[in-house]
Structure formats: C-alpha cells, structure tokens
PDB file of N, CA and C in Angstrom:
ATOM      1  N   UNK A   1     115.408 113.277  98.716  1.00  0.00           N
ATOM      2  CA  UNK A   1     116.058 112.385  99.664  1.00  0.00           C
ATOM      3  C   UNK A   1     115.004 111.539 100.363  1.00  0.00           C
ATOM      4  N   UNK A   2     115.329 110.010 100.526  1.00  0.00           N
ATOM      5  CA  UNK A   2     113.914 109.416 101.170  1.00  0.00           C
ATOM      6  C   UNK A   2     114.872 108.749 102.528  1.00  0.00           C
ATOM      7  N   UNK A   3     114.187 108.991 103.138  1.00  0.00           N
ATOM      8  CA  UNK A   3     114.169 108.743 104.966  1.00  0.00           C
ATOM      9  C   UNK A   3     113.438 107.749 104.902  1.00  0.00           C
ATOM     10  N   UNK A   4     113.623 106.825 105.997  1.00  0.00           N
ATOM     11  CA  UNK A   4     113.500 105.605 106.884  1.00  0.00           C
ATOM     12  C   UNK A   4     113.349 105.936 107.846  1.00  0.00           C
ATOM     13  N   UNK A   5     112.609 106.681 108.747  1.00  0.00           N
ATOM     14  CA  UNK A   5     112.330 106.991 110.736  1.00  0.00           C
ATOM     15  C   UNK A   5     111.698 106.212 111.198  1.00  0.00           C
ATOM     16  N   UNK A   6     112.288 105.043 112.202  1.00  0.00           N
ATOM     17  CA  UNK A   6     111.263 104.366 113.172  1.00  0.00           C
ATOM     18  C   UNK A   6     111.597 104.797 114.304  1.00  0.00           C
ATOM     19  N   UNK A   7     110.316 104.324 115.086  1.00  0.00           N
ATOM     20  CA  UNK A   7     110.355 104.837 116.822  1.00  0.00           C
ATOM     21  C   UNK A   7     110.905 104.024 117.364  1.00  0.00           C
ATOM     22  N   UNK A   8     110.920 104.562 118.381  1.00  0.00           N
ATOM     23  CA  UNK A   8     111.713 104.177 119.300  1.00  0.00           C
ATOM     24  C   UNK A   8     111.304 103.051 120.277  1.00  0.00           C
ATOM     25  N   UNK A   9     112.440 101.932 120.453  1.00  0.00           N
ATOM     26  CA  UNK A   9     112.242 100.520 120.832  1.00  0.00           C
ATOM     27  C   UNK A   9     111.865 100.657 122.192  1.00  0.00           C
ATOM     28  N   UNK A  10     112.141  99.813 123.079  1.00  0.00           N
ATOM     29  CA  UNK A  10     112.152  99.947 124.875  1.00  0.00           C
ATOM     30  C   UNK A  10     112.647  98.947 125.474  1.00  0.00           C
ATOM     31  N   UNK A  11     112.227  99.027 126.205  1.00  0.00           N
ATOM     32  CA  UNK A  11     112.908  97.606 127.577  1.00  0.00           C
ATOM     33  C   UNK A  11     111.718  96.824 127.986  1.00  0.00           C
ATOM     34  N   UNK A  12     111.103  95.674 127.891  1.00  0.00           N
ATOM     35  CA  UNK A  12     110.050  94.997 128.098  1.00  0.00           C
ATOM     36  C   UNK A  12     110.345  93.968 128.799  1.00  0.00           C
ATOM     37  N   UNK A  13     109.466  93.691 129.645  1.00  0.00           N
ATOM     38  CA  UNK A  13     109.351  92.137 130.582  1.00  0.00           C
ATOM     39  C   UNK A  13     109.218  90.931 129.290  1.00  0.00           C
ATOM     40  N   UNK A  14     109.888  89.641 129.391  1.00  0.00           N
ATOM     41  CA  UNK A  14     109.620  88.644 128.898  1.00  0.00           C
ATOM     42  C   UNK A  14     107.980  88.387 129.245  1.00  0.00           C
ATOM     43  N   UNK A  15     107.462  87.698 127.610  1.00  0.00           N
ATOM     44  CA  UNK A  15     105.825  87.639 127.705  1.00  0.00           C
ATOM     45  C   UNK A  15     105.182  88.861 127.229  1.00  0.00           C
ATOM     46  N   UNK A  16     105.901  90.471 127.567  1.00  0.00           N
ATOM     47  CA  UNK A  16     105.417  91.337 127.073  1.00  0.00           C
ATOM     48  C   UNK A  16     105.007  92.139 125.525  1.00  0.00           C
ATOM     49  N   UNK A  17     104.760  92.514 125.596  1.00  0.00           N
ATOM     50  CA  UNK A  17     104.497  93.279 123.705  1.00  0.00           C
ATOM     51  C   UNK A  17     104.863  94.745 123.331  1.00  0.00           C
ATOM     52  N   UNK A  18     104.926  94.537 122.394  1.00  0.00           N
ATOM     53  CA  UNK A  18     105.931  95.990 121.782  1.00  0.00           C
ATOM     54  C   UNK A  18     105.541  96.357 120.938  1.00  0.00           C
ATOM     55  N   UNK A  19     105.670  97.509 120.219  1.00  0.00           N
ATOM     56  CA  UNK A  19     104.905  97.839 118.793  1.00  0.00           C
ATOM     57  C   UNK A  19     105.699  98.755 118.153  1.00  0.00           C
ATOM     58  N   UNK A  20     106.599  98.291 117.004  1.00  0.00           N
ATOM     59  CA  UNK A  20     107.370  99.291 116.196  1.00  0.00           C
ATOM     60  C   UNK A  20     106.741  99.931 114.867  1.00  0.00           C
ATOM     61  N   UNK A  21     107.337 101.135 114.729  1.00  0.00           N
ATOM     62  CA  UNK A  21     106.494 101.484 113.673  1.00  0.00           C
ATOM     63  C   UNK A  21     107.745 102.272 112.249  1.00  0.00           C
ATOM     64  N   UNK A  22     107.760 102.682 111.338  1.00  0.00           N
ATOM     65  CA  UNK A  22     108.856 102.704 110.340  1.00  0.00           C
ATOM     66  C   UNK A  22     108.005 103.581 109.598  1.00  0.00           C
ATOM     67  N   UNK A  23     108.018 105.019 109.286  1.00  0.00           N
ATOM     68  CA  UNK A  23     107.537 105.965 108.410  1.00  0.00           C
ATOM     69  C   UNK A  23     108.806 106.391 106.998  1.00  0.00           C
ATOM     70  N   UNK A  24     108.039 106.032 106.065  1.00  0.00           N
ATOM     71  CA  UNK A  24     108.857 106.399 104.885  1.00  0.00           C
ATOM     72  C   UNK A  24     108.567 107.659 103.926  1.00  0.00           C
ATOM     73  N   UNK A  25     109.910 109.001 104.346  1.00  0.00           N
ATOM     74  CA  UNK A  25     109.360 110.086 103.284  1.00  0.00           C
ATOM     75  C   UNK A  25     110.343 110.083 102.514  1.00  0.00           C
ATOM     76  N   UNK A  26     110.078 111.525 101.720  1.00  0.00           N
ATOM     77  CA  UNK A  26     110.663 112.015 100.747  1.00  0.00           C
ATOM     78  C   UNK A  26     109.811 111.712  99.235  1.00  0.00           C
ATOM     79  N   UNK A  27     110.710 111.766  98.408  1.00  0.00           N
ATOM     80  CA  UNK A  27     110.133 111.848  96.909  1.00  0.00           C
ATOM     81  C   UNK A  27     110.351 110.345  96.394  1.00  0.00           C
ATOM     82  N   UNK A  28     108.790 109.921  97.092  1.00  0.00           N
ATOM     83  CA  UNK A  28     108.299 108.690  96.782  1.00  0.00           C
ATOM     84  C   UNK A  28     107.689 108.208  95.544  1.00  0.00           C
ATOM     85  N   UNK A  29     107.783 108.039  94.743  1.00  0.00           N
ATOM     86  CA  UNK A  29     107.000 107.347  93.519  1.00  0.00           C
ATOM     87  C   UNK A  29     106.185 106.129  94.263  1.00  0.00           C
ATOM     88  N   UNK A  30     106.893 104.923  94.521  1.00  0.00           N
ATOM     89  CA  UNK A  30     106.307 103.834  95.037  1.00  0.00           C
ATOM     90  C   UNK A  30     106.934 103.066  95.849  1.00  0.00           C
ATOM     91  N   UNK A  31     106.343 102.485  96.764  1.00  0.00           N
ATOM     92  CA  UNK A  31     107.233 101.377  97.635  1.00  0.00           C
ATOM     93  C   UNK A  31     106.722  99.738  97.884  1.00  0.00           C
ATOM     94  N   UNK A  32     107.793  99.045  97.415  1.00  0.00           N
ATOM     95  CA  UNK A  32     107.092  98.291  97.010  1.00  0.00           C
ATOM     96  C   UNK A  32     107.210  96.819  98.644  1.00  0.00           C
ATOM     97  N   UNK A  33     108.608  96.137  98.992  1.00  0.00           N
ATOM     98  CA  UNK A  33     108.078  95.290  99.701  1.00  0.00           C
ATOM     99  C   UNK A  33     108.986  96.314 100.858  1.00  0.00           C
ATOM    100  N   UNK A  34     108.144  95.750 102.161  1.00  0.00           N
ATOM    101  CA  UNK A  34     108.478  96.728 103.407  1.00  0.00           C
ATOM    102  C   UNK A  34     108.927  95.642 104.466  1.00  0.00           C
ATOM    103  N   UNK A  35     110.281  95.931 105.105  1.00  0.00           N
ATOM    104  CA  UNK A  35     110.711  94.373 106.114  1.00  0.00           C
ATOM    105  C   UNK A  35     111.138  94.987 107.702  1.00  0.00           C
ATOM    106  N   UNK A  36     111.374  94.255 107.966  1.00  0.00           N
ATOM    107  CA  UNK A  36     111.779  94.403 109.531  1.00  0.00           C
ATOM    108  C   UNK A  36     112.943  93.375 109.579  1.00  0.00           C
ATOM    109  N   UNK A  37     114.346  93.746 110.143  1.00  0.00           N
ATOM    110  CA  UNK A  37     115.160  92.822 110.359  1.00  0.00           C
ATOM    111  C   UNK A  37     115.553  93.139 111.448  1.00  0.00           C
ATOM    112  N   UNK A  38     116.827  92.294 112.050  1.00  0.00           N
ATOM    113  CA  UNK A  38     117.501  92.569 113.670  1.00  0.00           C
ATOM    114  C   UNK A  38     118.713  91.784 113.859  1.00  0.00           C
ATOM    115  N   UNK A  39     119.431  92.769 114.654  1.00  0.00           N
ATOM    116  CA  UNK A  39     120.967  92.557 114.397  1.00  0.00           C
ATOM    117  C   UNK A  39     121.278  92.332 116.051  1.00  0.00           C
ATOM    118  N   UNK A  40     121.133  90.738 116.581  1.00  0.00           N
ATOM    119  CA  UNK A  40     121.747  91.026 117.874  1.00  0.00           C
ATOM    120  C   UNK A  40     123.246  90.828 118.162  1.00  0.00           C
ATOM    121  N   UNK A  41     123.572  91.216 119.175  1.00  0.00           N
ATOM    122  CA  UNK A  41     125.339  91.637 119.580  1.00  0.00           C
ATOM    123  C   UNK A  41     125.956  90.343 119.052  1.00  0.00           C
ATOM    124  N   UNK A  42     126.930  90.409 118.452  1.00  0.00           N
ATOM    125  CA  UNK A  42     127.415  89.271 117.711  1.00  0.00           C
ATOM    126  C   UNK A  42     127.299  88.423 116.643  1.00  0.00           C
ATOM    127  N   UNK A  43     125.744  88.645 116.001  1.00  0.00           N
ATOM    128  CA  UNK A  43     125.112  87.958 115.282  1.00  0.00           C
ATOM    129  C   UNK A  43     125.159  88.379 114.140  1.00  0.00           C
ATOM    130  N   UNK A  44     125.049  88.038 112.709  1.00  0.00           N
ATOM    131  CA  UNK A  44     124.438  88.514 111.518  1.00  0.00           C
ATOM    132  C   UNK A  44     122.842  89.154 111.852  1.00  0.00           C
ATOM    133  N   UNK A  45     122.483  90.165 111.078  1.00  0.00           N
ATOM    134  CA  UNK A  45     121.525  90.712 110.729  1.00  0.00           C
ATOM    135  C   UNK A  45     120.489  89.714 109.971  1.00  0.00           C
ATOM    136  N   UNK A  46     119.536  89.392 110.676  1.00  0.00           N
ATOM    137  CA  UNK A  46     118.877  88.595 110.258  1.00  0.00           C
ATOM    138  C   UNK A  46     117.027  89.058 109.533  1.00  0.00           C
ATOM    139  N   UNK A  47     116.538  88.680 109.022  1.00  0.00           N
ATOM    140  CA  UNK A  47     114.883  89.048 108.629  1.00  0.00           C
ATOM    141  C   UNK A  47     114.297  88.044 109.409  1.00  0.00           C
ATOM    142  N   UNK A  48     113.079  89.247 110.056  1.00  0.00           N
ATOM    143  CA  UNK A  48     112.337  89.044 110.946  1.00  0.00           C
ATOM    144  C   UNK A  48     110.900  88.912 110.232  1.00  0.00           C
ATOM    145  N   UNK A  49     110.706  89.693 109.480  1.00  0.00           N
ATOM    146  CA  UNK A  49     109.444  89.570 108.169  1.00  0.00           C
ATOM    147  C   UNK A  49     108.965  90.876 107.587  1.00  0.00           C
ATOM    148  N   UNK A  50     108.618  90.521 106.147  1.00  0.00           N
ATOM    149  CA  UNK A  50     108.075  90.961 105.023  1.00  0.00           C
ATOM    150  C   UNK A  50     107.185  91.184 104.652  1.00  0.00           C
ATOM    151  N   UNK A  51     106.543  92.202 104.099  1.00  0.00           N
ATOM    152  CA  UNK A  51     104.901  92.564 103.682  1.00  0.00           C
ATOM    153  C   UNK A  51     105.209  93.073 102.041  1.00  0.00           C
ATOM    154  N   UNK A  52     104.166  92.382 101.169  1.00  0.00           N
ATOM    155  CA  UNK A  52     104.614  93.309 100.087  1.00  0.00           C
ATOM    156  C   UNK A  52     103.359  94.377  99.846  1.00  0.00           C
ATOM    157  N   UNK A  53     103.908  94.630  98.831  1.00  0.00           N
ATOM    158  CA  UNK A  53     102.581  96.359  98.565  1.00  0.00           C
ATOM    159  C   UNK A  53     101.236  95.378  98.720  1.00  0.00           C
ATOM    160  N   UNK A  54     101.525  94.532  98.007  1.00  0.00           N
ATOM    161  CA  UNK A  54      99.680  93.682  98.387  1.00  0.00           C
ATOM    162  C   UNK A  54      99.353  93.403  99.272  1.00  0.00           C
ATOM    163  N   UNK A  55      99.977  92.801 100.944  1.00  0.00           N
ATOM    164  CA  UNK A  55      99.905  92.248 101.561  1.00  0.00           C
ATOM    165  C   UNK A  55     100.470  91.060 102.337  1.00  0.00           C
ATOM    166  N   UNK A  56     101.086  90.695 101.111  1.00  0.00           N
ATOM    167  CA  UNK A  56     101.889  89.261 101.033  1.00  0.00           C
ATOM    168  C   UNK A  56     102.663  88.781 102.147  1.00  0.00           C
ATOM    169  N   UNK A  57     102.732  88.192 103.444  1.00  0.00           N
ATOM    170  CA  UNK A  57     103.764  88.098 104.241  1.00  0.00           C
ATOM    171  C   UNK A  57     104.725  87.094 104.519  1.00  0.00           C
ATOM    172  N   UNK A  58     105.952  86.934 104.774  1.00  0.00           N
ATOM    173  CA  UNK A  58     106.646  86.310 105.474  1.00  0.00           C
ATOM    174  C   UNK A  58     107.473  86.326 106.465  1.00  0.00           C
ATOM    175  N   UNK A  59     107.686  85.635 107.581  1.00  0.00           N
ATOM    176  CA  UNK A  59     107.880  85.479 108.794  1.00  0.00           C
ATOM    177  C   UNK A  59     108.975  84.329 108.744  1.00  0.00           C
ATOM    178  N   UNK A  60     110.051  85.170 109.601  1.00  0.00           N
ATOM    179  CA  UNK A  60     111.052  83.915 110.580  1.00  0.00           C
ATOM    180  C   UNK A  60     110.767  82.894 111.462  1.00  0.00           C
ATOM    181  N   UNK A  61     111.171  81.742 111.261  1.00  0.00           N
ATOM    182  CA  UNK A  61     110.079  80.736 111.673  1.00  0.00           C
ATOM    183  C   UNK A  61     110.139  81.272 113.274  1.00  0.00           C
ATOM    184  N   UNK A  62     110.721  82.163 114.070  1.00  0.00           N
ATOM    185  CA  UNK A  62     111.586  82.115 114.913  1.00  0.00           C
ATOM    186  C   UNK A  62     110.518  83.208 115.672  1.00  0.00           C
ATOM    187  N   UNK A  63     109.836  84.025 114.975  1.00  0.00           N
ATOM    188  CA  UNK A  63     108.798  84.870 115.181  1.00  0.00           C
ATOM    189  C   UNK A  63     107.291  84.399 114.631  1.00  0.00           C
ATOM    190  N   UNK A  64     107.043  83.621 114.466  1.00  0.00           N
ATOM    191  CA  UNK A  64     105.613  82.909 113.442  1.00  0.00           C
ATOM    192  C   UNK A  64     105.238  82.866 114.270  1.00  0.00           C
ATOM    193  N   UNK A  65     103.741  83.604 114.561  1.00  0.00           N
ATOM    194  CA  UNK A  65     103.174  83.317 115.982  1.00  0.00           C
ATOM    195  C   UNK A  65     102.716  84.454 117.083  1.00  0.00           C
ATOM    196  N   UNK A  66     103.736  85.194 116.871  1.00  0.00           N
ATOM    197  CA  UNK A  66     104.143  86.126 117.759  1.00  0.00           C
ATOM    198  C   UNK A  66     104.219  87.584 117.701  1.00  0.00           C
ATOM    199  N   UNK A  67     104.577  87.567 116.595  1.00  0.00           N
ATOM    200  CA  UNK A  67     105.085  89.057 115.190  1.00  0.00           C
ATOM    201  C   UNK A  67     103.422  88.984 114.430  1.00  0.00           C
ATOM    202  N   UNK A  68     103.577  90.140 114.326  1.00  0.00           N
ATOM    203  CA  UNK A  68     102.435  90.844 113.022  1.00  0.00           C
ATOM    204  C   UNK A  68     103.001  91.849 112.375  1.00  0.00           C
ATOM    205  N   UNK A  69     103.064  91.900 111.366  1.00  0.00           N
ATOM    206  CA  UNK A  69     103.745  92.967 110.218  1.00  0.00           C
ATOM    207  C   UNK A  69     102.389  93.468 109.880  1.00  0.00           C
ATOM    208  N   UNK A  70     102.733  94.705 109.301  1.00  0.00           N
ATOM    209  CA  UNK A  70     101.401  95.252 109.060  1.00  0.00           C
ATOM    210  C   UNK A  70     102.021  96.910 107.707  1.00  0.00           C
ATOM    211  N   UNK A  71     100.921  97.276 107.213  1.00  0.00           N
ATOM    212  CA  UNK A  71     101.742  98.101 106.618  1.00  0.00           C
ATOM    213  C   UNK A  71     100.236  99.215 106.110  1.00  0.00           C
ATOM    214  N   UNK A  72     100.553 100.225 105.986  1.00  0.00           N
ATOM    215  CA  UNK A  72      99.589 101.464 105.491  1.00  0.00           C
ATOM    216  C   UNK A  72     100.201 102.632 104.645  1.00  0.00           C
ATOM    217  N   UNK A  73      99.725 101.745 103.397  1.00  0.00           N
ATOM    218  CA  UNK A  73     100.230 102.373 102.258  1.00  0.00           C
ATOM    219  C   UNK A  73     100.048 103.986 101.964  1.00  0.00           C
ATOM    220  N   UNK A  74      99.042 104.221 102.345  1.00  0.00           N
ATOM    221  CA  UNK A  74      98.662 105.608 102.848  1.00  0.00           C
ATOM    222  C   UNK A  74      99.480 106.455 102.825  1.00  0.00           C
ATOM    223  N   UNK A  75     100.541 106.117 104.404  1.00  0.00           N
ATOM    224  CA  UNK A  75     100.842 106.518 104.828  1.00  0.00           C
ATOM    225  C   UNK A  75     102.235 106.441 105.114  1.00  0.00           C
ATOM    226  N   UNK A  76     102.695 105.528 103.805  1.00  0.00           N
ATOM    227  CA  UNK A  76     103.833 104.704 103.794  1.00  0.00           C
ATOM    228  C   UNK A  76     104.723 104.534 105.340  1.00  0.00           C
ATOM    229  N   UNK A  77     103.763 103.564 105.591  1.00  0.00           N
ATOM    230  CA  UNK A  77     104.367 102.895 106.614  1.00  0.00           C
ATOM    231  C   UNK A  77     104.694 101.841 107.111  1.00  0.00           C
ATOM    232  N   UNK A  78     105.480 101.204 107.802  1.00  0.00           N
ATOM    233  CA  UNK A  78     104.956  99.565 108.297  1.00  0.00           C
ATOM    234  C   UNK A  78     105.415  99.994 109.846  1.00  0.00           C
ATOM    235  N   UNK A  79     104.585  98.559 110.411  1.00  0.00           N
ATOM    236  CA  UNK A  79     104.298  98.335 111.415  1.00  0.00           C
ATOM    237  C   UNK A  79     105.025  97.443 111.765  1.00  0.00           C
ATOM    238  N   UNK A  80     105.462  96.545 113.144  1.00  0.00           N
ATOM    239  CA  UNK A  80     105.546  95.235 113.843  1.00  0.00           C
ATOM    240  C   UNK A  80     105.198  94.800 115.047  1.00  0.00           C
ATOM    241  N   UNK A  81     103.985  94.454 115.100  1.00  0.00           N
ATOM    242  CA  UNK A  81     103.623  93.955 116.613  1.00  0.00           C
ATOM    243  C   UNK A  81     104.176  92.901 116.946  1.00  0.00           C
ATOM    244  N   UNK A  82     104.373  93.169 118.204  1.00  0.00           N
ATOM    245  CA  UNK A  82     105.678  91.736 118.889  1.00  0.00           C
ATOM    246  C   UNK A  82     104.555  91.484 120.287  1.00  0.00           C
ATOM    247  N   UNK A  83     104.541  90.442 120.637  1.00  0.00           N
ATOM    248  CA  UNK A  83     103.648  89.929 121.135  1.00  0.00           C
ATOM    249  C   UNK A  83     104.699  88.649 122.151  1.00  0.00           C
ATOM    250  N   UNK A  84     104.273  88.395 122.933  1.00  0.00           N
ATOM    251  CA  UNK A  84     104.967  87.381 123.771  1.00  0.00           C
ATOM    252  C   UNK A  84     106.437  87.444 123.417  1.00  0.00           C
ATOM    253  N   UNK A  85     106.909  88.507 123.778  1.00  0.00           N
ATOM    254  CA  UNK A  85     108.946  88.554 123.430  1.00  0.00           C
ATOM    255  C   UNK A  85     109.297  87.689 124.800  1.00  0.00           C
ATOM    256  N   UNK A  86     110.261  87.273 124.161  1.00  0.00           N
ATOM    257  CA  UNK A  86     111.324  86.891 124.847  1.00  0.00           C
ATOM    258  C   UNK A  86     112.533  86.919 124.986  1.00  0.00           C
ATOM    259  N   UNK A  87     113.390  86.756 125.918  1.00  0.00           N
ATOM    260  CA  UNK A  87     114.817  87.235 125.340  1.00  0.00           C
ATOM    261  C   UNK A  87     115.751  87.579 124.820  1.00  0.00           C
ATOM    262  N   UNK A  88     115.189  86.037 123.500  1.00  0.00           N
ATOM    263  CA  UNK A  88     116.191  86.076 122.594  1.00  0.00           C
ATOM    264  C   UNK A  88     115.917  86.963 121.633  1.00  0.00           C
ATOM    265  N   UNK A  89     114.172  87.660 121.691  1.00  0.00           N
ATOM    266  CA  UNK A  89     114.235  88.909 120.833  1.00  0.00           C
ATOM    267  C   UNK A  89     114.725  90.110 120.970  1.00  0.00           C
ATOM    268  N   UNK A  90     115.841  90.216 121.855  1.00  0.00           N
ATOM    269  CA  UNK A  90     116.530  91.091 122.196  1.00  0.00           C
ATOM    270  C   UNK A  90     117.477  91.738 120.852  1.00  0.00           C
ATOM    271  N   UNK A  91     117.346  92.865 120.663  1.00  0.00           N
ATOM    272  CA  UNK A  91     118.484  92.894 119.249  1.00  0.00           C
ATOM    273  C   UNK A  91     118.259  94.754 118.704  1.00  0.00           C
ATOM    274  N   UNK A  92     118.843  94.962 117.793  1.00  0.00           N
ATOM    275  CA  UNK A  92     118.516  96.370 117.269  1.00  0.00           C
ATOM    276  C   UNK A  92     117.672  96.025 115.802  1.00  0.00           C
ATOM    277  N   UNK A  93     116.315  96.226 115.541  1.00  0.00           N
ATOM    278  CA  UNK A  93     115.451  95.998 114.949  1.00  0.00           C
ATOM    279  C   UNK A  93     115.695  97.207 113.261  1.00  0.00           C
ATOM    280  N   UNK A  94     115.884  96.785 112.352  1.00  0.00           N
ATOM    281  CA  UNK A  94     115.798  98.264 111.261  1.00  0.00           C
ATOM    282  C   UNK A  94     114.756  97.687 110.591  1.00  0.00           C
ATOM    283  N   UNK A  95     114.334  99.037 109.974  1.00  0.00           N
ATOM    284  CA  UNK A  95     113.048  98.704 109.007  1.00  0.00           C
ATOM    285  C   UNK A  95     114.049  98.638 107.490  1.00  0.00           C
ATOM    286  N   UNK A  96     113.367  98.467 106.382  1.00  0.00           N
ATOM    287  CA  UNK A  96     113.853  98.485 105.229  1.00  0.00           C
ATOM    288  C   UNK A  96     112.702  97.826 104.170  1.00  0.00           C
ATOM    289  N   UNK A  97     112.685  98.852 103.224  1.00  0.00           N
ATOM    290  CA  UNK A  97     111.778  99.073 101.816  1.00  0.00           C
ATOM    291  C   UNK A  97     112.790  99.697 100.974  1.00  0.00           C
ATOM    292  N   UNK A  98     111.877  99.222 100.122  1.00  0.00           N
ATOM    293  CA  UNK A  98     112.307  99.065  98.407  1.00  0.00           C
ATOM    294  C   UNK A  98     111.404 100.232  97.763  1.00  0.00           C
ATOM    295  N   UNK A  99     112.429 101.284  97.464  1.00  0.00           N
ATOM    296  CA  UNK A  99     111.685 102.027  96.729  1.00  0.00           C
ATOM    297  C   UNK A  99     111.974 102.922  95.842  1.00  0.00           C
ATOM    298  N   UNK A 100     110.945 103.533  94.940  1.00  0.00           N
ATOM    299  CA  UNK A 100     111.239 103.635  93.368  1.00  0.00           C
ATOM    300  C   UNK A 100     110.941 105.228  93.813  1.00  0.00           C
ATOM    301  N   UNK A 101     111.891 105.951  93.565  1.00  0.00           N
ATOM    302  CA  UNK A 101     111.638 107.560  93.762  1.00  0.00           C
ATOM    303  C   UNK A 101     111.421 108.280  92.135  1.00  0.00           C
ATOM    304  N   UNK A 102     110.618 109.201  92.371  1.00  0.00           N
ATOM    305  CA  UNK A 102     110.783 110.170  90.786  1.00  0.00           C
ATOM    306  C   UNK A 102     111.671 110.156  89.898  1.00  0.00           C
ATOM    307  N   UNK A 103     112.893 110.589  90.924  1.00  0.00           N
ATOM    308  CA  UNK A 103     114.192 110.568  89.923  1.00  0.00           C
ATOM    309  C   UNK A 103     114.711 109.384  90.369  1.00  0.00           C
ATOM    310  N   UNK A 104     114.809 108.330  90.826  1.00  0.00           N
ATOM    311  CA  UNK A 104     115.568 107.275  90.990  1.00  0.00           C
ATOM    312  C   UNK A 104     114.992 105.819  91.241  1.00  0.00           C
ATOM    313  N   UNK A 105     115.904 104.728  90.640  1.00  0.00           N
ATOM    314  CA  UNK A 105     115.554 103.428  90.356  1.00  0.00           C
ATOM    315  C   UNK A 105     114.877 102.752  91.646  1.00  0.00           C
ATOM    316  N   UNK A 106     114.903 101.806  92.076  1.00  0.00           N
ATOM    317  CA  UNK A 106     114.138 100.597  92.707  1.00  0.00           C
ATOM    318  C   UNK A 106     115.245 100.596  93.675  1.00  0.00           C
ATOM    319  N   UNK A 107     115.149 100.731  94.852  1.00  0.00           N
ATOM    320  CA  UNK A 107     117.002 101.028  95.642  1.00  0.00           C
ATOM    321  C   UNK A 107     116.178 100.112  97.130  1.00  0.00           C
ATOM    322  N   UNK A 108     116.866  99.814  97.615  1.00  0.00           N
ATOM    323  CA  UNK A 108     116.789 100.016  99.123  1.00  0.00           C
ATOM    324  C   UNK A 108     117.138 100.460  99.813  1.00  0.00           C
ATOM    325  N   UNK A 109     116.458 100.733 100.650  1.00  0.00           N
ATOM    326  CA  UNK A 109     116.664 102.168 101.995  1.00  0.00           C
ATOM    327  C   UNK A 109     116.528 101.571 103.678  1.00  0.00           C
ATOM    328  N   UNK A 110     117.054 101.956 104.243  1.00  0.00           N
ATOM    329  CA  UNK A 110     117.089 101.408 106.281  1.00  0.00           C
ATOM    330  C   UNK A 110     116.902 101.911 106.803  1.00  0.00           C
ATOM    331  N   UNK A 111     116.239 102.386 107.997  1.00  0.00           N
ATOM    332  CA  UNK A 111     116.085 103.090 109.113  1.00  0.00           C
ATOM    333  C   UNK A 111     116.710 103.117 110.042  1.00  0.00           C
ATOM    334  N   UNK A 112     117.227 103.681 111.123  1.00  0.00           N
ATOM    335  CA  UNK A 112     118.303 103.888 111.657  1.00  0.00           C
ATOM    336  C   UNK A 112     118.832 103.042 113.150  1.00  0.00           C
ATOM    337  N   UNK A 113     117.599 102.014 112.748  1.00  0.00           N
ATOM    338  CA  UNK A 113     117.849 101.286 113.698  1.00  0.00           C
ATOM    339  C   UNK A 113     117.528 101.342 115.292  1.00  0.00           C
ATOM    340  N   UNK A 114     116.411 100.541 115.741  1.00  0.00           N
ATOM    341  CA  UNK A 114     115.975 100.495 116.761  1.00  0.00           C
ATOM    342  C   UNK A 114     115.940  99.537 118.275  1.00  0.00           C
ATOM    343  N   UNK A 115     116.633 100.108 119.464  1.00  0.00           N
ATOM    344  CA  UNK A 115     116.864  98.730 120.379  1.00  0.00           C
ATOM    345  C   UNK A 115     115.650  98.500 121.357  1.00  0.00           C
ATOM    346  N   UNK A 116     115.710  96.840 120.453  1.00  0.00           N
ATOM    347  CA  UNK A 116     114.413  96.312 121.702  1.00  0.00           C
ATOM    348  C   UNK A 116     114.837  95.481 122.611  1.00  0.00           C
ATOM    349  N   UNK A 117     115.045  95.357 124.011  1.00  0.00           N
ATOM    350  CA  UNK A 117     115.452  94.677 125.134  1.00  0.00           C
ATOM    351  C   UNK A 117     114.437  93.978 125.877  1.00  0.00           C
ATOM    352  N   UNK A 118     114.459  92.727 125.926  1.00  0.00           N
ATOM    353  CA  UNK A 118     113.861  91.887 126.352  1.00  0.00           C
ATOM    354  C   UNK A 118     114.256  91.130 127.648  1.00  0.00           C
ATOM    355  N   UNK A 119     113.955  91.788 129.172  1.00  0.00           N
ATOM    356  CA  UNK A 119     114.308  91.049 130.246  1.00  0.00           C
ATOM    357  C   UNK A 119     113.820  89.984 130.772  1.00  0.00           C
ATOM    358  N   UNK A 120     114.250  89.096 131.438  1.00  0.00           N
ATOM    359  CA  UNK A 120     113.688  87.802 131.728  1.00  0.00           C
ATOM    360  C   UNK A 120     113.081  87.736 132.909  1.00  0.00           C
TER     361      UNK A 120
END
C-alpha cells in the first residue's frame, strides 16, 4: 500500500512563509514526477507546481517567485517553500506523485490534504 503523508499546514500573517513537506511510503519501485496542488473554497483544484525525478520544474504563474518545490529522492519526498503568501494563497494544499510500485503500474497517489490560511 503506498501513502501520501504531508504535514501539517498553519495560519500565517500575509508576507509570511510556510514550508510543506509530502513523504511517500510503501512498496515503492519508483516515483517519478512529484506536485503540489490547492483547492480553495469554491474553486477547482488547481497546480501549484511540479518537480520531476530530474529536477525539472514548473510553476503557476500565480506562485513564480514565491514557491520553491524541492524534492529528495532519498527520501521520497517533496517539499514547498512558500515565501511572501498572501491571501489568496489561502486553500487546502495536496501533494501528488506518480508512482510505479513492485506489483503495480504507474498510478497516481494524493495526500490527504493540507490547510494553509493566509491572514491579511
């Protein structure tokens, strides 16, 4: 069985910084691209940004700037530093990777979803 656990979000001053983190177990073969998305009240679930196993990133123009994705293969993990939030980054944040288990294909998997609150 492969798990998705990220920590836990908080309540931050606008301008402030945050740091999420997304640990991936179970019976891992490989994982290949690792994302961060966020679902605020009302909204579609949107991508916030992408790292692939190499490095590779992409970013919402909406976070470019601000966000750092980061990832440690190691330790199959990713990261997201949030840096100058603001309001509108208010939302429930999930992680999600792509991954190829022993016994099973190339799937994607979510984490259970994390709330980051951004006061003004």
């Amino acid at each position: 069985q492969v798990q998705l656990v990220e920590s836990e979000g908080g309540l931050v001053q606008a301008g402030g910084s945050l740091r999420l983190s997304c640990a991936a177990s179970g019976r891992i073969f490989r994982i290949d691209t690792m994302g961060w998305y966020r679902q605020a009240p009302g909204k579609q679930r949107e991508l916030v940004a992408t790292i692939t196993s190499g490095g590779g990133t992409n970013y919402a123009d909406s976070v470019k700037g601000r966000f750092t994705i980061s990832r440690d293969n190691a330790k199959n993990t990713v990261y997201l530093q949030m840096n100058n939030l603001k309001p509108e980054d208010t939302a429930v944040y999930y992680c999600n990777a792509d991954i190829i288990g022993f016994l099973t294909r190339r799937s994607p998997y979510w984490g259970q979803g994390t709330q980051v609150t951004v006061s003004s």
